[in-house]
N, C-alpha and C. Protein backbone atom coordinates (compact mmCIF):
# COMPACT_ATOMS: atom_id res chain seq x y z
N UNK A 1 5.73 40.45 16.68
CA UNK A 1 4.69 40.28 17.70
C UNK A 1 5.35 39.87 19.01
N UNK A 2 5.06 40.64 19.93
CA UNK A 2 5.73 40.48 20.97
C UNK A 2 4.57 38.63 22.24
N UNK A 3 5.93 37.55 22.78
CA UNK A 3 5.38 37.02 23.24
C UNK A 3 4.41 37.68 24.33
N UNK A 4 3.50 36.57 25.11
CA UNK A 4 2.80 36.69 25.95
C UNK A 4 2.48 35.56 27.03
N UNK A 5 2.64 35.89 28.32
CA UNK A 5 2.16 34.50 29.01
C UNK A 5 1.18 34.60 30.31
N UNK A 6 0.71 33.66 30.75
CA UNK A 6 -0.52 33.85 31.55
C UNK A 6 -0.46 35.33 32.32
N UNK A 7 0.45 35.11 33.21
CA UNK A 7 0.23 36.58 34.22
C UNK A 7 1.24 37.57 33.55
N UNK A 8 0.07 38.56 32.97
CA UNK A 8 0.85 39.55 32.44
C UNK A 8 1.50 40.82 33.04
N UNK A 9 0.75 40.61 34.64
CA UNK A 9 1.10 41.44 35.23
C UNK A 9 2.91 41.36 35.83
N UNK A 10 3.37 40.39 35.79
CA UNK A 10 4.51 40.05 36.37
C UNK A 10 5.69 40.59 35.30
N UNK A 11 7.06 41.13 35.95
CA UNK A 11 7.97 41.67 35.00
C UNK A 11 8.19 40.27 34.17
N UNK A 12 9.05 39.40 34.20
CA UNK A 12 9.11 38.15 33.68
C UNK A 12 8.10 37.41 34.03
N UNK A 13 8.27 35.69 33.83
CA UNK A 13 7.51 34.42 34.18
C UNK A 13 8.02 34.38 35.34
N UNK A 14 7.07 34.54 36.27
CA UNK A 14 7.57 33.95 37.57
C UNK A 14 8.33 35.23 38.26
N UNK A 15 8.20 35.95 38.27
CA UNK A 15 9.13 36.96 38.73
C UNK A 15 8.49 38.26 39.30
N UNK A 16 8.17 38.91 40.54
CA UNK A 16 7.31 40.18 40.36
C UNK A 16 7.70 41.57 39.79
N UNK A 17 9.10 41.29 39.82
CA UNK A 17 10.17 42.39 39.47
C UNK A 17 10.97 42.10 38.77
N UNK A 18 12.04 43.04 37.61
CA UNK A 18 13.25 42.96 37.17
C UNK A 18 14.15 42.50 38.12
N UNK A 19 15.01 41.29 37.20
CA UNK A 19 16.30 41.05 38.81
C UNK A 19 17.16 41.98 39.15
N UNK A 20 17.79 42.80 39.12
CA UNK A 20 18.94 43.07 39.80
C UNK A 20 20.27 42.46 38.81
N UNK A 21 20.90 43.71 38.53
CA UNK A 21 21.92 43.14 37.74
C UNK A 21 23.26 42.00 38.31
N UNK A 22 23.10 42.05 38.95
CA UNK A 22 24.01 40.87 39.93
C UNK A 22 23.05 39.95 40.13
N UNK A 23 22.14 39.50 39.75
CA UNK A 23 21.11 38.71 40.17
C UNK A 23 21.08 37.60 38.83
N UNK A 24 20.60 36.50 38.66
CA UNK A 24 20.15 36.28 37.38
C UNK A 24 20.01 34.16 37.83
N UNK A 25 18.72 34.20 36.87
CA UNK A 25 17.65 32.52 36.97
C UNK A 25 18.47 31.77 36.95
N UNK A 26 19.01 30.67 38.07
CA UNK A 26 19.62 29.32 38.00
C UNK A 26 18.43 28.54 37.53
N UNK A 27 17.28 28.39 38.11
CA UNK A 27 16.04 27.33 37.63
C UNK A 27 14.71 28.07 37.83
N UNK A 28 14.28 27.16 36.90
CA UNK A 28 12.93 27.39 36.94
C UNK A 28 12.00 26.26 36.50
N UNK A 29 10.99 25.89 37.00
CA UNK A 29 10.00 24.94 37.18
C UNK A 29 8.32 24.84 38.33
N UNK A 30 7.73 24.04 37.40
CA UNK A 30 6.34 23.72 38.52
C UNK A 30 5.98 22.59 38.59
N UNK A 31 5.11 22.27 39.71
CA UNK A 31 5.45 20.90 40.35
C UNK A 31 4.75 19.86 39.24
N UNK A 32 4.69 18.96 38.84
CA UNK A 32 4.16 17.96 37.91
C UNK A 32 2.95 17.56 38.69
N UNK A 33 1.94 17.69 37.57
CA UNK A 33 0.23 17.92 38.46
C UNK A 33 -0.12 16.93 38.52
N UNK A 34 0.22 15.50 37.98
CA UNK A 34 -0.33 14.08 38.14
C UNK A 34 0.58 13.74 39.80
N UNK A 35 1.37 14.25 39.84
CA UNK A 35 1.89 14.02 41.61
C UNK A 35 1.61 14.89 42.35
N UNK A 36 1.37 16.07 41.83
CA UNK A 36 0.66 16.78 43.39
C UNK A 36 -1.00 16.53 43.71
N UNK A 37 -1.40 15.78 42.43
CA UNK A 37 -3.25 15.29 42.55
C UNK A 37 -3.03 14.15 43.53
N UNK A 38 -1.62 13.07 43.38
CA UNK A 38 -1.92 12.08 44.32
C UNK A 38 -1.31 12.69 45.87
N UNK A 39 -0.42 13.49 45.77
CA UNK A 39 0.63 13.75 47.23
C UNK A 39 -0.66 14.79 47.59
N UNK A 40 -0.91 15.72 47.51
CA UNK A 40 -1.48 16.79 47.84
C UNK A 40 -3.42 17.27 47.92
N UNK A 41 -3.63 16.53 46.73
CA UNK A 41 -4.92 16.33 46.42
C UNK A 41 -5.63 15.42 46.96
N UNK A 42 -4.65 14.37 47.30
CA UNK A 42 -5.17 12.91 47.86
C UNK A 42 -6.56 11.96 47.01
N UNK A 43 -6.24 12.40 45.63
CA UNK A 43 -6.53 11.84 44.84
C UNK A 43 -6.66 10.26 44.72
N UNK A 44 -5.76 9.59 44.95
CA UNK A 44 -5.55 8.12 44.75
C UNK A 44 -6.28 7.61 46.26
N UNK A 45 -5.75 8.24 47.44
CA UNK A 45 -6.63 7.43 48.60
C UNK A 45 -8.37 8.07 48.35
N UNK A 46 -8.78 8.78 47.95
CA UNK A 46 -9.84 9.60 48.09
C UNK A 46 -10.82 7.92 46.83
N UNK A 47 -10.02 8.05 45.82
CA UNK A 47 -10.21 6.82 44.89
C UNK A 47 -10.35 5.39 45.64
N UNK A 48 -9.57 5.14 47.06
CA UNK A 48 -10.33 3.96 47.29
C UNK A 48 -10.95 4.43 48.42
N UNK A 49 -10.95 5.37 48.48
CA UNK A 49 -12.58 5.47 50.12
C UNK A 49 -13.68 5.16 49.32
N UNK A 50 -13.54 5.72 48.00
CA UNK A 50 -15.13 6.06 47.13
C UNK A 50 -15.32 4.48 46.93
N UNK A 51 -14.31 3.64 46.59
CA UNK A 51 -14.12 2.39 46.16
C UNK A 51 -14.86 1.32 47.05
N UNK A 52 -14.61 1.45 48.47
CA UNK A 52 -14.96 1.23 49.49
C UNK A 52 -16.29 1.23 49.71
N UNK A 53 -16.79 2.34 49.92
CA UNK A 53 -18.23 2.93 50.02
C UNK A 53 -19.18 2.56 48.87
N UNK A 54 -18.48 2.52 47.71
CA UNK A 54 -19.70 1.94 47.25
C UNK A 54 -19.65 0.03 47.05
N UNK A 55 -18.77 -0.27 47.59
CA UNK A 55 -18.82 -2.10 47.53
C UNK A 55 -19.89 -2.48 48.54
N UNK A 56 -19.69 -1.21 49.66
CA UNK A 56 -20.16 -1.73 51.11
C UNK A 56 -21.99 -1.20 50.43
N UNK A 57 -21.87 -0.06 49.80
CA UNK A 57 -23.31 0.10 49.63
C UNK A 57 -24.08 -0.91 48.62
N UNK A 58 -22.61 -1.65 47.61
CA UNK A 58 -23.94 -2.99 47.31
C UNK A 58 -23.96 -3.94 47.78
N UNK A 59 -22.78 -4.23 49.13
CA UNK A 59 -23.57 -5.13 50.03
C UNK A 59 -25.05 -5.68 50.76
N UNK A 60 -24.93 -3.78 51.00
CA UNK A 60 -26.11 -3.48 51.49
C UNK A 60 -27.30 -3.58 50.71
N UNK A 61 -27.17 -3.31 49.47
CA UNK A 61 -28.25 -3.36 48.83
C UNK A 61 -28.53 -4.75 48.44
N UNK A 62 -27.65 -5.71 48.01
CA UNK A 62 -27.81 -7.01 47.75
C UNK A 62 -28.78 -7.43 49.31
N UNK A 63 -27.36 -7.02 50.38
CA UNK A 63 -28.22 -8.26 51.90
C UNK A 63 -30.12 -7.55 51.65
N UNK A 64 -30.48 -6.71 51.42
CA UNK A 64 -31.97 -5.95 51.38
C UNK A 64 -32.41 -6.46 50.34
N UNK A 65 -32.26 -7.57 49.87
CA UNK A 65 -32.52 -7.63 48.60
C UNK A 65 -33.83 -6.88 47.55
N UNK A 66 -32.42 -5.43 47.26
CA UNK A 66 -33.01 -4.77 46.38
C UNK A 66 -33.15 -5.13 44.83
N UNK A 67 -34.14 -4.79 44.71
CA UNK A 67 -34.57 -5.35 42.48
C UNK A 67 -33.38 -5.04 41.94
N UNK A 68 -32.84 -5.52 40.78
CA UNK A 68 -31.75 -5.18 40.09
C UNK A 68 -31.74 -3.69 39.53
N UNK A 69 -33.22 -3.01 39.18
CA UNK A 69 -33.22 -2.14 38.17
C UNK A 69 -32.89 -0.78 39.32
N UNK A 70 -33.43 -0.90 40.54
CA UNK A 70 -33.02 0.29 41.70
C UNK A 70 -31.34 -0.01 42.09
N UNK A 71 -31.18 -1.30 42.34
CA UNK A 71 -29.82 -1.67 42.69
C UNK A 71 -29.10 -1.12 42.07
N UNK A 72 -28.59 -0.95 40.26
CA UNK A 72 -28.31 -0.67 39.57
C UNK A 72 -28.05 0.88 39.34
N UNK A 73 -29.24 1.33 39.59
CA UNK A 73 -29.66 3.13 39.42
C UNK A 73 -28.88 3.62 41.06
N UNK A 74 -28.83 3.25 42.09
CA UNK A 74 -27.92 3.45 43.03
C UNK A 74 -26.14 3.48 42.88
N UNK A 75 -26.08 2.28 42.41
CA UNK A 75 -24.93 2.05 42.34
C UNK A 75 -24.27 3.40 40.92
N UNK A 76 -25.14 3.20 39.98
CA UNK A 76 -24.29 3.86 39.33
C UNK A 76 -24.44 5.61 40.01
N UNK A 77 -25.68 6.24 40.12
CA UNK A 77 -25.82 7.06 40.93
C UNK A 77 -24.05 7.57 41.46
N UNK A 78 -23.68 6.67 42.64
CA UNK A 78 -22.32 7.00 43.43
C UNK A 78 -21.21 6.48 42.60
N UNK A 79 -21.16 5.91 41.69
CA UNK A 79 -19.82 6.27 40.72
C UNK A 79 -20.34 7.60 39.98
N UNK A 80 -21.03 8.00 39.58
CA UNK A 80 -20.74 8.93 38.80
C UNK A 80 -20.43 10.12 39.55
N UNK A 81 -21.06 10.39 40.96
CA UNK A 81 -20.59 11.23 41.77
C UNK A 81 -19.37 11.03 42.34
N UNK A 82 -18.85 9.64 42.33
CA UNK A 82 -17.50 9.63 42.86
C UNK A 82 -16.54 10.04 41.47
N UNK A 83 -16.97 9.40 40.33
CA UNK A 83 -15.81 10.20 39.43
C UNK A 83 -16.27 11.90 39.12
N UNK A 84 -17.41 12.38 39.53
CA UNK A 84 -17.49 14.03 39.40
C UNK A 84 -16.40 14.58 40.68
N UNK A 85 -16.07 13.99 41.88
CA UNK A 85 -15.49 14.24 42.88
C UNK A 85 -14.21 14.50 42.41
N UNK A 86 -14.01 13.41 41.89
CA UNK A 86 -12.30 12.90 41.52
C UNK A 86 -11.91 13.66 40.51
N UNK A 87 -13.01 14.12 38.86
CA UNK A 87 -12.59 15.16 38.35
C UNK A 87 -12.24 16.39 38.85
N UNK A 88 -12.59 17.01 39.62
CA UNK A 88 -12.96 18.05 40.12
C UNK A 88 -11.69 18.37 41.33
N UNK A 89 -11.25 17.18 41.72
CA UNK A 89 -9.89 17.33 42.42
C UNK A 89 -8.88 17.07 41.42
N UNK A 90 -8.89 16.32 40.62
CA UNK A 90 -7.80 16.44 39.74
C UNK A 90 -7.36 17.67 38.92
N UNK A 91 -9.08 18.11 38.27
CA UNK A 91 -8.35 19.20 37.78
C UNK A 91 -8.35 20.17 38.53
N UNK A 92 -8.56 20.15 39.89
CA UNK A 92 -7.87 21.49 40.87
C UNK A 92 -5.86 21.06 41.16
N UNK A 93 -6.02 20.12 41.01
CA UNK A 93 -4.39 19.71 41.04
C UNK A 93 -3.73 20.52 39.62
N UNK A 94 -4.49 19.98 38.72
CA UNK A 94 -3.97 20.91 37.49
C UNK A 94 -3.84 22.33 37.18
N UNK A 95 -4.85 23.01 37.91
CA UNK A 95 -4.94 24.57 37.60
C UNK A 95 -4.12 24.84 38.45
N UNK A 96 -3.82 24.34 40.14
CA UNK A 96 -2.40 24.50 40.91
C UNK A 96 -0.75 24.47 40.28
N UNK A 97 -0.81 23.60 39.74
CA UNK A 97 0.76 23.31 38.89
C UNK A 97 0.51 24.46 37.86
N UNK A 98 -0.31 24.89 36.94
CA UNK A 98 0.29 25.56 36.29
C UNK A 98 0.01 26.96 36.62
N UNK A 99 -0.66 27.21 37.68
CA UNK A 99 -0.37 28.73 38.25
C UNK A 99 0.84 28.52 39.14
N UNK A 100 1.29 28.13 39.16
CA UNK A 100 2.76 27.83 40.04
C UNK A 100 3.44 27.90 39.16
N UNK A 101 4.53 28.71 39.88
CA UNK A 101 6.38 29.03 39.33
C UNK A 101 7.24 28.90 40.41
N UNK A 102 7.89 28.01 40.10
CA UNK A 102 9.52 28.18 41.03
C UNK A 102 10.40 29.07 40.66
N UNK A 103 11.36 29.93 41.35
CA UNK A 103 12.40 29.83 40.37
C UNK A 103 13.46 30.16 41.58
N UNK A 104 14.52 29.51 40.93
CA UNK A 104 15.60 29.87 42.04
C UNK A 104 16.50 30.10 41.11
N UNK A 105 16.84 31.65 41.80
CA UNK A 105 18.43 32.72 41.67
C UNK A 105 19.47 32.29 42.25
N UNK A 106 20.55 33.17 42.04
CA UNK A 106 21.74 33.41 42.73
C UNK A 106 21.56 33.73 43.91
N UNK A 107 20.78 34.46 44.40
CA UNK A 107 20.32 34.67 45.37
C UNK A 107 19.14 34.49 46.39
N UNK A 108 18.24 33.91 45.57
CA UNK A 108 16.71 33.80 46.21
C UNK A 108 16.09 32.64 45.74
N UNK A 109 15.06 32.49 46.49
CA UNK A 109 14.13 31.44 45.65
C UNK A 109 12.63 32.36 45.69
N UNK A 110 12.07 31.71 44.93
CA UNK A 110 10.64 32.92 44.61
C UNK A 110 9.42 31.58 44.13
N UNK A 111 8.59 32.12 45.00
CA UNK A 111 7.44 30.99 44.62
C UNK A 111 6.08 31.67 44.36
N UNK A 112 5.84 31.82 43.23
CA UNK A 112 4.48 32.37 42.76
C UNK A 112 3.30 31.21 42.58
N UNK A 113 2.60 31.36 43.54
CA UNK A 113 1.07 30.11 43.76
C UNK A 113 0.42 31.01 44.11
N UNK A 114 -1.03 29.98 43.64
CA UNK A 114 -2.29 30.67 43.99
C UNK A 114 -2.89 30.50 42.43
N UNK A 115 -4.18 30.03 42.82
CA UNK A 115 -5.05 29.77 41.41
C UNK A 115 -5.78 31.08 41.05
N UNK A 116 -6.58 31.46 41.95
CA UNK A 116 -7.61 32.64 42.04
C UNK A 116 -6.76 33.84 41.88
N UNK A 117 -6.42 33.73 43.72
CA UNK A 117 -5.26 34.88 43.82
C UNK A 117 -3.81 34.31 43.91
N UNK A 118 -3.04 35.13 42.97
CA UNK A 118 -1.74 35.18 43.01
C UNK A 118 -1.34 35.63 43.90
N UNK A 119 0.09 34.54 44.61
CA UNK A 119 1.10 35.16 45.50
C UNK A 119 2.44 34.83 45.51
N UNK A 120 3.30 35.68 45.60
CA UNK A 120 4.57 35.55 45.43
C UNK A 120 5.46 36.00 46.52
N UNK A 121 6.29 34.78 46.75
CA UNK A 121 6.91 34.80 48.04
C UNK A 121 8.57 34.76 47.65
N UNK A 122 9.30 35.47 47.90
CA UNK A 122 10.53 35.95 48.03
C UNK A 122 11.44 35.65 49.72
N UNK A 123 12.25 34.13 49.27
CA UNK A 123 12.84 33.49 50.15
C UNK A 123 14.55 33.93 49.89
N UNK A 124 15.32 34.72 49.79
CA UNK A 124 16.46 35.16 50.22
C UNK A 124 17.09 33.52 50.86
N UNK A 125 18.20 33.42 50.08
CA UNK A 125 19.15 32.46 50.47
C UNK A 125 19.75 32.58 51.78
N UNK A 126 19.86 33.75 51.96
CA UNK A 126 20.68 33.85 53.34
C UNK A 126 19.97 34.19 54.46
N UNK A 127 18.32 33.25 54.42
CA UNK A 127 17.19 33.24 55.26
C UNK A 127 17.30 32.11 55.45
N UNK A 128 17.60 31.09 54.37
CA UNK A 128 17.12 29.69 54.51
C UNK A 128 17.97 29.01 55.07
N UNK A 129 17.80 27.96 56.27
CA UNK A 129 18.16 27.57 57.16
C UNK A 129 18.65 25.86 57.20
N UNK A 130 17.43 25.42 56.53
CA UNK A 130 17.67 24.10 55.83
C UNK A 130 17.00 23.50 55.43
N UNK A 131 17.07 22.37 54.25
CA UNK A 131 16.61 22.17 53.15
C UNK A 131 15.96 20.71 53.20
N UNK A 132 14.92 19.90 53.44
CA UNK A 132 14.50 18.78 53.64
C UNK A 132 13.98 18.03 52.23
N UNK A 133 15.01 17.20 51.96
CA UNK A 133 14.49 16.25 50.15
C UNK A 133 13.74 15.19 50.47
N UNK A 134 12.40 14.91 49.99
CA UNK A 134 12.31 13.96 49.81
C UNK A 134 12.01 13.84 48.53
N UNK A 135 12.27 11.99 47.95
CA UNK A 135 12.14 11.72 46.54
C UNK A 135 11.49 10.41 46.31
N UNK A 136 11.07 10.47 45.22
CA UNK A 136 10.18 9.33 44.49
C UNK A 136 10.88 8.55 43.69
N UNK A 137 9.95 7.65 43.28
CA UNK A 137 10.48 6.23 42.68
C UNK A 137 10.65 7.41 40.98
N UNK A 138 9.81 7.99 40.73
CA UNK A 138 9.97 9.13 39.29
C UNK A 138 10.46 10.12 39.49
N UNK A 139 11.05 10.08 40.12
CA UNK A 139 12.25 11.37 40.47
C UNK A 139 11.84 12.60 41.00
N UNK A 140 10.76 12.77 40.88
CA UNK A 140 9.96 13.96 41.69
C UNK A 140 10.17 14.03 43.06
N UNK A 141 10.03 15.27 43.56
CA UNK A 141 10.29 15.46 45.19
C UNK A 141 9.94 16.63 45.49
N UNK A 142 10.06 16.52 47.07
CA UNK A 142 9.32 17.68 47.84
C UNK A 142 10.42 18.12 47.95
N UNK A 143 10.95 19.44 48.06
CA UNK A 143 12.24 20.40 49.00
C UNK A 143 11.18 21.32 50.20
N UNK A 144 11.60 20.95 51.34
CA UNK A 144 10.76 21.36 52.08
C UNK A 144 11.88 22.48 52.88
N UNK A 145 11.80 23.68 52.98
CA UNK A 145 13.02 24.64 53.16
C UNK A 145 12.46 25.66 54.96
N UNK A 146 13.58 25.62 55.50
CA UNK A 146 13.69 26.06 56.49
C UNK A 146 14.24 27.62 56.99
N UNK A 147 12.85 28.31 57.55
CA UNK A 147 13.56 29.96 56.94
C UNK A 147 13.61 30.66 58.27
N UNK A 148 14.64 31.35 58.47
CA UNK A 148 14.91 32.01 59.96
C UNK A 148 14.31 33.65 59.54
N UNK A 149 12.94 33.39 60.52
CA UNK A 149 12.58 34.94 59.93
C UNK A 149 11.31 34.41 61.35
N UNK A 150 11.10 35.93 61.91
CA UNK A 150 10.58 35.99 63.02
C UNK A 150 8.90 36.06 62.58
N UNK A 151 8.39 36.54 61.35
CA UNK A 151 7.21 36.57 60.99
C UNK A 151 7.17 35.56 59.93
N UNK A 152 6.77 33.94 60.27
CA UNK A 152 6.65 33.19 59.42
C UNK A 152 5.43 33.34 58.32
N UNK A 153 5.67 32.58 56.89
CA UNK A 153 4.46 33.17 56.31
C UNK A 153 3.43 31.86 56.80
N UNK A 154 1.59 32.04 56.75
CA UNK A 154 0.59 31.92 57.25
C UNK A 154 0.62 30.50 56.40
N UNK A 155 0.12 29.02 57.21
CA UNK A 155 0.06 28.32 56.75
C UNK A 155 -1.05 28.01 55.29
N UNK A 156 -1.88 28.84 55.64
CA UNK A 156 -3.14 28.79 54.74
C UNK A 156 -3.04 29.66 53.33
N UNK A 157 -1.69 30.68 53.58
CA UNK A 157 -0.98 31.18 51.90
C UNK A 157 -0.63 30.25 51.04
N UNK A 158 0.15 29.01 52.44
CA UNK A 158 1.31 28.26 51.83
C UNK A 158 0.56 27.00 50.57
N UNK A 159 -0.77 26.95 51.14
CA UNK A 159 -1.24 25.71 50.55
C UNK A 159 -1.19 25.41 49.61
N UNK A 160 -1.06 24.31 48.60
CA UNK A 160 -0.35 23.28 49.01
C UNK A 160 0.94 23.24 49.04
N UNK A 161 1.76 24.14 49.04
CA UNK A 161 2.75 24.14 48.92
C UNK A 161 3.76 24.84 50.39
N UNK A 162 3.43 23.60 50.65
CA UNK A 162 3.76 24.25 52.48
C UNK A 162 4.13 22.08 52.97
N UNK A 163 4.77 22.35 54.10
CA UNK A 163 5.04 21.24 54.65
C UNK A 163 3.98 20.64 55.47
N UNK A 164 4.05 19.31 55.63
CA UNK A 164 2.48 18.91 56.26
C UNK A 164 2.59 18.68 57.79
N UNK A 165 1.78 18.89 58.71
CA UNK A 165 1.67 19.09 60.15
C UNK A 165 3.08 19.68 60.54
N UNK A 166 2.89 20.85 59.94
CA UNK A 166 3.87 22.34 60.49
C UNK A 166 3.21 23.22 60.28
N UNK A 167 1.89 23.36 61.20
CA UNK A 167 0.81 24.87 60.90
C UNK A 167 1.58 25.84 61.84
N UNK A 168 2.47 25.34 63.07
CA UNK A 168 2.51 26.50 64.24
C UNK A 168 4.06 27.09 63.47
N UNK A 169 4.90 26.58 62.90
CA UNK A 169 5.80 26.97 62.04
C UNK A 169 6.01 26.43 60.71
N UNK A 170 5.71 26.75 60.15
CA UNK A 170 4.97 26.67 58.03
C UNK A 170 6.32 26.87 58.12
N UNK A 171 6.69 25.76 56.98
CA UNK A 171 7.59 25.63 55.88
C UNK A 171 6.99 25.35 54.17
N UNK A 172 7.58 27.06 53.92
CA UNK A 172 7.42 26.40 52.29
C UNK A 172 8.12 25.46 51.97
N UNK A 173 7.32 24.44 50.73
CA UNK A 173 7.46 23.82 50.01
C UNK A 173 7.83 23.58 48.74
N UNK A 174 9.28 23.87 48.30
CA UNK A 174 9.09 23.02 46.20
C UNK A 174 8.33 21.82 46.04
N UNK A 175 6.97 21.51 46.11
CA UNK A 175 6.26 20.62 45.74
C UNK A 175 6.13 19.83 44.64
N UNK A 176 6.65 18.36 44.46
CA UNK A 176 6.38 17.69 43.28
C UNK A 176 7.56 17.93 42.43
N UNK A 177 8.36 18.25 42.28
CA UNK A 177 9.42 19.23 41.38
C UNK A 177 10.13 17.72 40.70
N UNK A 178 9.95 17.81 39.61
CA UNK A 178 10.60 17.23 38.40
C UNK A 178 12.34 16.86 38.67
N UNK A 179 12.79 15.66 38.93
CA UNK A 179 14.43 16.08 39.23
C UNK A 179 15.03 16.77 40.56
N UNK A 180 13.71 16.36 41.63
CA UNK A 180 14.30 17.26 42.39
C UNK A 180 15.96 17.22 43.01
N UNK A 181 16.25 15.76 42.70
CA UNK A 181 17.93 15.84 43.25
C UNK A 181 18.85 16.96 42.64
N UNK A 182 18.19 16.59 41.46
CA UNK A 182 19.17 18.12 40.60
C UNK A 182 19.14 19.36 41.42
N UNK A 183 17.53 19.85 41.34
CA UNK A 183 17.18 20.78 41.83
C UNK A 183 18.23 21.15 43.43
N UNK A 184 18.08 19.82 44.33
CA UNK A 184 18.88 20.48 46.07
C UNK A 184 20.10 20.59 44.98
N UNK A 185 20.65 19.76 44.53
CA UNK A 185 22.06 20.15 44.11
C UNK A 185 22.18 21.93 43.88
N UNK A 186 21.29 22.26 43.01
CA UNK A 186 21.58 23.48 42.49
C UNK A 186 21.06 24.45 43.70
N UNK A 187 20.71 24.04 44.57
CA UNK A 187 19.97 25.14 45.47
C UNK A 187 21.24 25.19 46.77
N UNK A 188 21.70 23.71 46.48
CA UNK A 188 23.23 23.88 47.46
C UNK A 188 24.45 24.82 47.49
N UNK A 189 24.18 24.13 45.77
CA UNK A 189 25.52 25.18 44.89
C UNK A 189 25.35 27.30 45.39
N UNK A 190 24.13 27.25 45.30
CA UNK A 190 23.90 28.81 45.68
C UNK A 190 23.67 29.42 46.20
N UNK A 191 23.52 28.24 47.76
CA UNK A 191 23.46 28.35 49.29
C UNK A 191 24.48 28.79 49.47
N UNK A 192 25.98 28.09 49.35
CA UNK A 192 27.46 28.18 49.25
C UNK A 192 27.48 29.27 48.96
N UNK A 193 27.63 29.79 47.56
CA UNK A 193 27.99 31.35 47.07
C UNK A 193 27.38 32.36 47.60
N UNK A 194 26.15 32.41 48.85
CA UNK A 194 25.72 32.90 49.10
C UNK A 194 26.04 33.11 51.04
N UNK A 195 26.11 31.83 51.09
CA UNK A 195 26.95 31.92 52.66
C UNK A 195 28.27 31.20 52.69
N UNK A 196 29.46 31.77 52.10
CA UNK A 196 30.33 31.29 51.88
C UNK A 196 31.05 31.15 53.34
N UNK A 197 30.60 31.57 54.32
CA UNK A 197 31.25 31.40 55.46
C UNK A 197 30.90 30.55 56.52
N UNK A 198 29.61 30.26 56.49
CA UNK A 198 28.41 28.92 57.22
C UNK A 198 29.46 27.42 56.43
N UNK A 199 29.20 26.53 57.27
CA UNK A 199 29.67 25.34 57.36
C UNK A 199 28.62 24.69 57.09
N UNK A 200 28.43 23.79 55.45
CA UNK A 200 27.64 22.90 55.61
C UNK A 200 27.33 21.40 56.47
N UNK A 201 26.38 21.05 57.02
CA UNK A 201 26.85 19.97 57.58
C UNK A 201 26.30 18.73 57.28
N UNK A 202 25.68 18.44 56.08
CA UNK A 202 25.17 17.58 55.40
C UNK A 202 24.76 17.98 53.61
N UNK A 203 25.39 16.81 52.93
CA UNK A 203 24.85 17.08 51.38
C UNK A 203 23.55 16.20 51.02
N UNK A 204 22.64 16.35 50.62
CA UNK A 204 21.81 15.64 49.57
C UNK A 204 21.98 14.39 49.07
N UNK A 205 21.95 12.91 49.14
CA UNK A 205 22.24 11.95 48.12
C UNK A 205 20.81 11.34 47.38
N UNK A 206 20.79 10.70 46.71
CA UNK A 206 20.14 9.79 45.80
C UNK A 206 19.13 9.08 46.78
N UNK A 207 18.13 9.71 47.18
CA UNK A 207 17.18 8.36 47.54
C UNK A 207 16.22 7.58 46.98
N UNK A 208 15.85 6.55 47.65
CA UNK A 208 14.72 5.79 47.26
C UNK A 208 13.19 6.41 47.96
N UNK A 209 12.27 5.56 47.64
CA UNK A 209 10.97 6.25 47.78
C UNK A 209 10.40 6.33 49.05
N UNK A 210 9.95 7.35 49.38
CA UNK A 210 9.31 8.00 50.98
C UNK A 210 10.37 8.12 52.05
N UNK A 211 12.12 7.77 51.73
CA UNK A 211 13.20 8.44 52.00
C UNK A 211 13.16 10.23 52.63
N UNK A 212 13.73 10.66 53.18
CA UNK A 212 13.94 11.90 53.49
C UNK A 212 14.98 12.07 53.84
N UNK A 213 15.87 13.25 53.24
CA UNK A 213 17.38 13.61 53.90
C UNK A 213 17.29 15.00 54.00
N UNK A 214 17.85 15.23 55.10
CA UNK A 214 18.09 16.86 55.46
C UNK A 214 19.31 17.80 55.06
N UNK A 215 19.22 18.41 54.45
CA UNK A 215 20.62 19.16 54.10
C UNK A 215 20.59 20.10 54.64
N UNK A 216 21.16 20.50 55.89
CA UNK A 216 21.29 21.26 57.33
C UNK A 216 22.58 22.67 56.59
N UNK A 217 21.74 23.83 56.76
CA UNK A 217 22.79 24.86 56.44
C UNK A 217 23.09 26.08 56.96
N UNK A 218 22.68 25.52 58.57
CA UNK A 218 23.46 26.59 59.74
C UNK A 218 23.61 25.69 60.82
């Protein structure tokens, strides 16, 4: 019995095409959906606006002094709509991560997103310009990548997986990515083999949380 996986339309996972025999998968991964619900979804602040709003609405209802049995039927009223809210973004965080594929080649990086509609974007190493890490206290991180190409792609493809207040020049995003130090490492390693003649002028190290380092590669 031959396997099978979500998009059957794709030659491999993650892939729109056969590679190229000189070609072949250094990594592959998608972003971890309990961090792109809080980074991206805004899940956790969205959790104390609702938090907020309804303390202030039984202020209000206490200073009016409303009966317990309406007080009550209000209050719960807006939790249950605040946790229908919060489901409903979480599991849009979830159906995001797992329609998402990274994968980075010898040569390319390739990002297949999109819940509804699928899209797959084909970033050529010897486009990308430079590489922005940031990392978390759980090792997760953004690679936010810098691409010299005169028709940038449309910020509203990129979502969420795009850099934040860069609509007039969109940078894709590796969003959330598991290990991402590993990950620049390996995306360095095949920057090099790929522009063996460009001068790097910064490597990647180990950061701490809401840190950012640039790994500059022209």
């Amino acid at each position: 019995m031959n396997a099978h996986h979500e998009h059957e339309f794709e030659a491999a996972l993650g892939l729109p095409e056969v590679l190229p025999r000189n070609e072949y998968i250094v990594w592959q991964g998608r972003p971890a959906w309990q961090q792109l619900a809080f980074e991206a979804f805004h899940v956790r602040k969205i959790t104390v606006y609702f938090a907020i709003m309804v303390l202030l609405q039984l202020i209000h209802l206490i200073d009016n002094n409303t009966a317990l049995p309406e007080l009550a039927k209000s209050i719960a009223t807006s939790v249950a709509l605040a946790f229908l809210s919060l489901a409903l973004l979480t599991w849009g965080a979830y159906l995001s991560a797992q329609a998402t594929m990274y994968t980075l080649t010898n040569k390319r990086i390739i990002m297949r997103i999109g819940i509804v509609l699928s899209l797959t974007f084909n970033l050529p190493l010897k486009k990308i310009t430079a590489c922005d890490l940031q990392l978390q206290k759980n090792k997760t991180g953004n690679l936010a990548l810098g691409i010299a190409s005169e028709s940038p792609i449309g910020w509203l493809n990129l979502w969420p997986h795009v850099r934040a207040w860069r609509v007039a020049s969109p940078q894709p995003v590796l969003r959330c990515v598991p290990q991402a130090q590993a990950l620049a490492e390996q995306i360095l390693s095949a920057w090099r083999q790929e522009n063996p003649s460009t001068q790097l002028l910064s490597v990647p190290t180990e950061q701490s949380l809401g840190s950012t380092q640039a790994m500059e590669l022209a």
